[in-house]
Protein backbone atom coordinates (compact mmCIF):
# COMPACT_ATOMS: atom_id res chain seq x y z
CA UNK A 1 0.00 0.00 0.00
CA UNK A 2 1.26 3.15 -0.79
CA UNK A 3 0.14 6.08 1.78
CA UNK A 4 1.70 8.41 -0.44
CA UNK A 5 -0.63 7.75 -3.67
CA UNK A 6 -3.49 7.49 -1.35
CA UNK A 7 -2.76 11.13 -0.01
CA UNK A 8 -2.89 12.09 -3.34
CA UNK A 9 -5.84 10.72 -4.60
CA UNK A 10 -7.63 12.62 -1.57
CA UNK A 11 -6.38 16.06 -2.80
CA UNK A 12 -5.51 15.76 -6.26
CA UNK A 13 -9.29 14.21 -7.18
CA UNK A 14 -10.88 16.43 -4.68
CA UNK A 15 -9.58 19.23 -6.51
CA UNK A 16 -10.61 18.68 -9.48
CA UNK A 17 -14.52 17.70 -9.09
CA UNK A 18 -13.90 13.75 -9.89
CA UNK A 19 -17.02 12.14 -9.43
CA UNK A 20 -16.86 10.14 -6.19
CA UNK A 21 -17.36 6.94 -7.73
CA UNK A 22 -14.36 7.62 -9.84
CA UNK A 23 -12.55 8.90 -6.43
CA UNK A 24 -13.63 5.45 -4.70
CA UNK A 25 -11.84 3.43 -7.48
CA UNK A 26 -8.97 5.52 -7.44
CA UNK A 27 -8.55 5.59 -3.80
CA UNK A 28 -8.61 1.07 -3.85
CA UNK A 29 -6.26 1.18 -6.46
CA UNK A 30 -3.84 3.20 -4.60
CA UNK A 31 -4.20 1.50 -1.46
CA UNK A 32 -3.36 -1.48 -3.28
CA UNK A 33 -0.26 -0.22 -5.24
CA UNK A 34 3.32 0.12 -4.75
CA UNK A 35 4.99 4.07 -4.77
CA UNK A 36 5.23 3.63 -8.92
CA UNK A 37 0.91 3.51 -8.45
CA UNK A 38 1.30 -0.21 -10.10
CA UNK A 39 -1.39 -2.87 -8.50
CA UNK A 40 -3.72 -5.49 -9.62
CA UNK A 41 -6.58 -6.14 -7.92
CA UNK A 42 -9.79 -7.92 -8.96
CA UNK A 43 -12.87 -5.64 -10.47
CA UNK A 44 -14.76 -7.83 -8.15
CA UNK A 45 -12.75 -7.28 -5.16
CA UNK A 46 -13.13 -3.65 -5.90
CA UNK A 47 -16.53 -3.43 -6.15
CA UNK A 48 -17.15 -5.21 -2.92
CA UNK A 49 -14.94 -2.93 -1.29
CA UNK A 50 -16.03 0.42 -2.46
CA UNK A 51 -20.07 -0.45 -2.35
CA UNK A 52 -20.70 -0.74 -5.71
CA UNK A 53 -23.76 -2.93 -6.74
CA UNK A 54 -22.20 -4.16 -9.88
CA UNK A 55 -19.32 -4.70 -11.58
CA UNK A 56 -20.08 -2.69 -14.97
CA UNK A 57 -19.94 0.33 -11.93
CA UNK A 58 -16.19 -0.11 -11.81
CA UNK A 59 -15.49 -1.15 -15.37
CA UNK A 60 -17.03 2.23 -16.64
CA UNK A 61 -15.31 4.29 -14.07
CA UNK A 62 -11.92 2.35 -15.00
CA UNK A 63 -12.61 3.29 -18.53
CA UNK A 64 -13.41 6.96 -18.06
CA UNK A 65 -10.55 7.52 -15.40
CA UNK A 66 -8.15 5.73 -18.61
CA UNK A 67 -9.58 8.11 -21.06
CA UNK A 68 -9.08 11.15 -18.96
CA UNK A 69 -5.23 10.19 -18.34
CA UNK A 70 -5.48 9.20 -14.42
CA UNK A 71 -4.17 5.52 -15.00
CA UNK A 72 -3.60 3.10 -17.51
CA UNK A 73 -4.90 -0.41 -17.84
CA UNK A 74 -3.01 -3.97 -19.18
CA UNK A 75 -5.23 -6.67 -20.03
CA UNK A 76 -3.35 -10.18 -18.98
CA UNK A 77 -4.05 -13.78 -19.54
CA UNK A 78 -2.30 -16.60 -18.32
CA UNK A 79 -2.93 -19.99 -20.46
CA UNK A 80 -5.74 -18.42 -22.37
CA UNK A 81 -7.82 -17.13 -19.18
CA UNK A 82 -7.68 -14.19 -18.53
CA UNK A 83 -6.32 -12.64 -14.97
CA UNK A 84 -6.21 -9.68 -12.89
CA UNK A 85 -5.41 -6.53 -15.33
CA UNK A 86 -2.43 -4.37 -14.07
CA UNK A 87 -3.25 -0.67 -13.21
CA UNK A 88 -0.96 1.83 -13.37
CA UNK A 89 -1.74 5.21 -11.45
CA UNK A 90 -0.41 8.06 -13.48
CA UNK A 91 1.65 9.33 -10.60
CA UNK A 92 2.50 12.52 -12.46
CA UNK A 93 -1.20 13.67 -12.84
CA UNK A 94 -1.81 12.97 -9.52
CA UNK A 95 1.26 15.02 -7.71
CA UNK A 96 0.17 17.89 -10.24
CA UNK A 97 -3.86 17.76 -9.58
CA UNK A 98 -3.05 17.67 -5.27
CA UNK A 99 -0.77 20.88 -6.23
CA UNK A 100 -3.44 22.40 -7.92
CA UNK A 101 -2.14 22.18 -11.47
CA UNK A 102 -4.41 19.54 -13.07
């Protein structure tokens, strides 16, 4: 867990009007990355966690936080089924949103 992403998630999102369902996934997949904002956690295990009643909930806020430049997303399969994507936090963005820049 990185308590240094998580920090800023709070202010850079906050800052910038992100929709708090967007703010909810962001905030899981910082807790669950390292300082470089790289994690992989389940969409399910996600959902559970933030409240969500469905899964499509956190795919479309993946997609639209992807679009808008706040992380990037690797599809993976191992022996033709697929896995846990990898999500990388675009650390950058972030320091530059929680200093009021984004």
């Amino acid at each position: 867990m990185s308590s240094k992403l998580h920090g800023l998630v709070w202010e850079g999102c906050a800052f910038t009007g992100m929709i708090l369902s967007r703010v909810a996934v962001m905030a899981r997949l910082a807790d669950y990355s390292n300082d470089e904002g790289v994690s992989w956690p389940a969409i399910e295990t996600i959902r559970r966690q933030i409240g969500a009643r469905s899964e499509s909930t956190v795919k479309s806020a993946i997609a639209e936080l992807a679009k808008e430049g706040w992380l990037t997303k690797e599809e993976r399969k191992v022996g033709g089924r697929n896995v846990s994507n990898i999500y990388r936090l675009n650390v950058e963005k972030l320091e530059a949103a929680a200093a009021g820049g984004a």
